[in-house]
C-alpha atoms as a PDB file:
ATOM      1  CA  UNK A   1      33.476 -31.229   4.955  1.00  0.00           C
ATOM      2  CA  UNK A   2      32.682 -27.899   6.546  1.00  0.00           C
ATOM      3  CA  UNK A   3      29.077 -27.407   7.547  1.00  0.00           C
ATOM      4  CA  UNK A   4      27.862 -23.788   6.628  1.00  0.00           C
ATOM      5  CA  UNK A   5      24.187 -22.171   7.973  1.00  0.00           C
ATOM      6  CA  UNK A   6      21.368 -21.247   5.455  1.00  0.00           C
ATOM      7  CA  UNK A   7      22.358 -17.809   5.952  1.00  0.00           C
ATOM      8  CA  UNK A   8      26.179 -18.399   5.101  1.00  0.00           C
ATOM      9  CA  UNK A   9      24.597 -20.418   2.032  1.00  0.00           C
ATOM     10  CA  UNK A  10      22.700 -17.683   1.145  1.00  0.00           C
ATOM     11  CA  UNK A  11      25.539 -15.033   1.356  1.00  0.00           C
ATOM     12  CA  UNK A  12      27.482 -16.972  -0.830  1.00  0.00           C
ATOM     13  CA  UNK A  13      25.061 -16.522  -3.435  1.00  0.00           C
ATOM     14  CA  UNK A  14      24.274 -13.405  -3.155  1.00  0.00           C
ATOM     15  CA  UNK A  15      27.450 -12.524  -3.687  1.00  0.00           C
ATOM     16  CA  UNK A  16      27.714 -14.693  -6.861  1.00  0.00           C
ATOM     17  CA  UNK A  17      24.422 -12.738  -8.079  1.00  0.00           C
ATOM     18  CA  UNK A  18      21.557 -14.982  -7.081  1.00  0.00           C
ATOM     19  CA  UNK A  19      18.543 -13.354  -5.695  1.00  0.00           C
ATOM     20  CA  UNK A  20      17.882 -15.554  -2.482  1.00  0.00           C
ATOM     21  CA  UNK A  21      15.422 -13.316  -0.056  1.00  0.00           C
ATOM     22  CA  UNK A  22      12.317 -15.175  -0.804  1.00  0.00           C
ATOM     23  CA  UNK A  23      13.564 -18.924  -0.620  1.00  0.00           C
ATOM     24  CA  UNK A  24      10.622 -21.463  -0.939  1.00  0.00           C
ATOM     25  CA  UNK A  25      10.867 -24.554   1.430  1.00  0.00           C
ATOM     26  CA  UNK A  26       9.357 -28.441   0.916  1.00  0.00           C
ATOM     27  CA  UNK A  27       7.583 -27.129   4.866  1.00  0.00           C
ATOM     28  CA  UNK A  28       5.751 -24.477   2.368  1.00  0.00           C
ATOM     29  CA  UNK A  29       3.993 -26.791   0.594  1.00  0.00           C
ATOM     30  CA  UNK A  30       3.653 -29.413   3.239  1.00  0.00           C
ATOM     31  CA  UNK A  31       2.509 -27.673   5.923  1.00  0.00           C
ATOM     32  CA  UNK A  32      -1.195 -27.485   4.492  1.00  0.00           C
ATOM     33  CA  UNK A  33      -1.754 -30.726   2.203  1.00  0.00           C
ATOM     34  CA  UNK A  34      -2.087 -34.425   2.529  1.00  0.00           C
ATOM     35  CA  UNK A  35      -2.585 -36.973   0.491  1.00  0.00           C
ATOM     36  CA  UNK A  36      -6.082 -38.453  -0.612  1.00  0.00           C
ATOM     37  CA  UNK A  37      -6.008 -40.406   2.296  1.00  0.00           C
ATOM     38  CA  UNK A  38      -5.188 -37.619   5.008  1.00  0.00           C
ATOM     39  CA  UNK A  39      -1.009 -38.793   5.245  1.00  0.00           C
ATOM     40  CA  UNK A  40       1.330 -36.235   5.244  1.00  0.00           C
ATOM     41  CA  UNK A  41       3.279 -36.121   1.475  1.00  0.00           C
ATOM     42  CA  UNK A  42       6.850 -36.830   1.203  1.00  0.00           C
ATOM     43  CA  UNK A  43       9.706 -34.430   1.362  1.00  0.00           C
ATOM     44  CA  UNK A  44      10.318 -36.310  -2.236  1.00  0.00           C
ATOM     45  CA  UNK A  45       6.622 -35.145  -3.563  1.00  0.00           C
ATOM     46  CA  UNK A  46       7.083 -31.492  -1.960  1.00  0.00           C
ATOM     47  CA  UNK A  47      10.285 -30.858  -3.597  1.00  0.00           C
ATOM     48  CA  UNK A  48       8.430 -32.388  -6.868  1.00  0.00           C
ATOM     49  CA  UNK A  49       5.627 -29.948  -6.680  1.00  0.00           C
ATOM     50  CA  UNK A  50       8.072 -26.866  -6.209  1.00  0.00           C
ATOM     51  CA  UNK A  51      10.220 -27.935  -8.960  1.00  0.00           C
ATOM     52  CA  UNK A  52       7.255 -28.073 -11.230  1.00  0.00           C
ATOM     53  CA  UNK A  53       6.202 -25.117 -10.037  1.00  0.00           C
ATOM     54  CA  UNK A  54       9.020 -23.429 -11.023  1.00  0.00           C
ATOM     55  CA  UNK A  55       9.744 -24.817 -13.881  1.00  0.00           C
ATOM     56  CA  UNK A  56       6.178 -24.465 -15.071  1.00  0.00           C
ATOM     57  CA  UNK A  57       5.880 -21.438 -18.057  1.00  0.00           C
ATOM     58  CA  UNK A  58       3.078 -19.710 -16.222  1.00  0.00           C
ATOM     59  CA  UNK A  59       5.705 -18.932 -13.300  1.00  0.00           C
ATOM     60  CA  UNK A  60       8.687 -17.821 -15.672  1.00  0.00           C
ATOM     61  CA  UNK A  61       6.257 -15.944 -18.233  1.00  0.00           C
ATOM     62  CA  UNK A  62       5.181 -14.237 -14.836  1.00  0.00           C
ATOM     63  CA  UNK A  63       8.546 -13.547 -13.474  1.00  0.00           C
ATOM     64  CA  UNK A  64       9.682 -11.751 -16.451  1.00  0.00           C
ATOM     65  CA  UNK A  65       6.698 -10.133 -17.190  1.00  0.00           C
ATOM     66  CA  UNK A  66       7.434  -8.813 -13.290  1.00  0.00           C
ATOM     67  CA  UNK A  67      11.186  -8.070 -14.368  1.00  0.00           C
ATOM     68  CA  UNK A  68      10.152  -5.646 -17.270  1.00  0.00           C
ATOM     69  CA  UNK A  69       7.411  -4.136 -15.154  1.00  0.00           C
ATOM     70  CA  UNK A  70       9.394  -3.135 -12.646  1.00  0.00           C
ATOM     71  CA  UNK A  71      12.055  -2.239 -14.962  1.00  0.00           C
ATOM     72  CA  UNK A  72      10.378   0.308 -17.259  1.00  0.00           C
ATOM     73  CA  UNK A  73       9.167   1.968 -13.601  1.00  0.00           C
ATOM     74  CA  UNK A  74      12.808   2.432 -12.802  1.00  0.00           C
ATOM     75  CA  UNK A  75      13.476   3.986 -16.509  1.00  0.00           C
ATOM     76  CA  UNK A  76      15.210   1.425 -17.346  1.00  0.00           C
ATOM     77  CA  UNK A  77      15.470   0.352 -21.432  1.00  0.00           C
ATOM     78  CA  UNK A  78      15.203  -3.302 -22.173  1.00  0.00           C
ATOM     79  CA  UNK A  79      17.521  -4.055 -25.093  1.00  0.00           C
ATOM     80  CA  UNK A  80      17.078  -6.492 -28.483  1.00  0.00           C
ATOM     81  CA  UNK A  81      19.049  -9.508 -28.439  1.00  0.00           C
END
């Protein structure tokens, strides 16, 4: 299998659409908490607190909410579905 850099990863899916500047790592969320008793958490627990994250409704409601802001200052018309 070939190996590819983050960057190559990233231009692929850029091209295919996905928005990939502001990437969130597991280092984000490690890299100032601990458990209760002072241990460093698991990749496995920092990759379960982004996915919550978002996947929670408070981050989506917020993204779109940001999406039709910044939208209606570009003039653009959101449509019915």
């Amino acid at each position: 299998m070939k190996t590819i850099t983050i960057e190559q990863a990233k231009d692929v899916l850029r091209n295919s659409g996905y928005y990939v500047d502001n990437l969130w790592s597991i280092d984000d969320v490690k890299m100032n908490r601990r458990d209760a008793n002072g241990n460093e958490i698991t990749n496995e627990m920092a990759q379960t607190i982004l996915n919550n994250v978002f996947k929670s409704e408070a981050t989506i409601d917020e993204i779109w909410f940001a999406i039709d802001d910044h939208s209606e200052q570009k003039g653009l018309i959101k449509i019915d579905e």
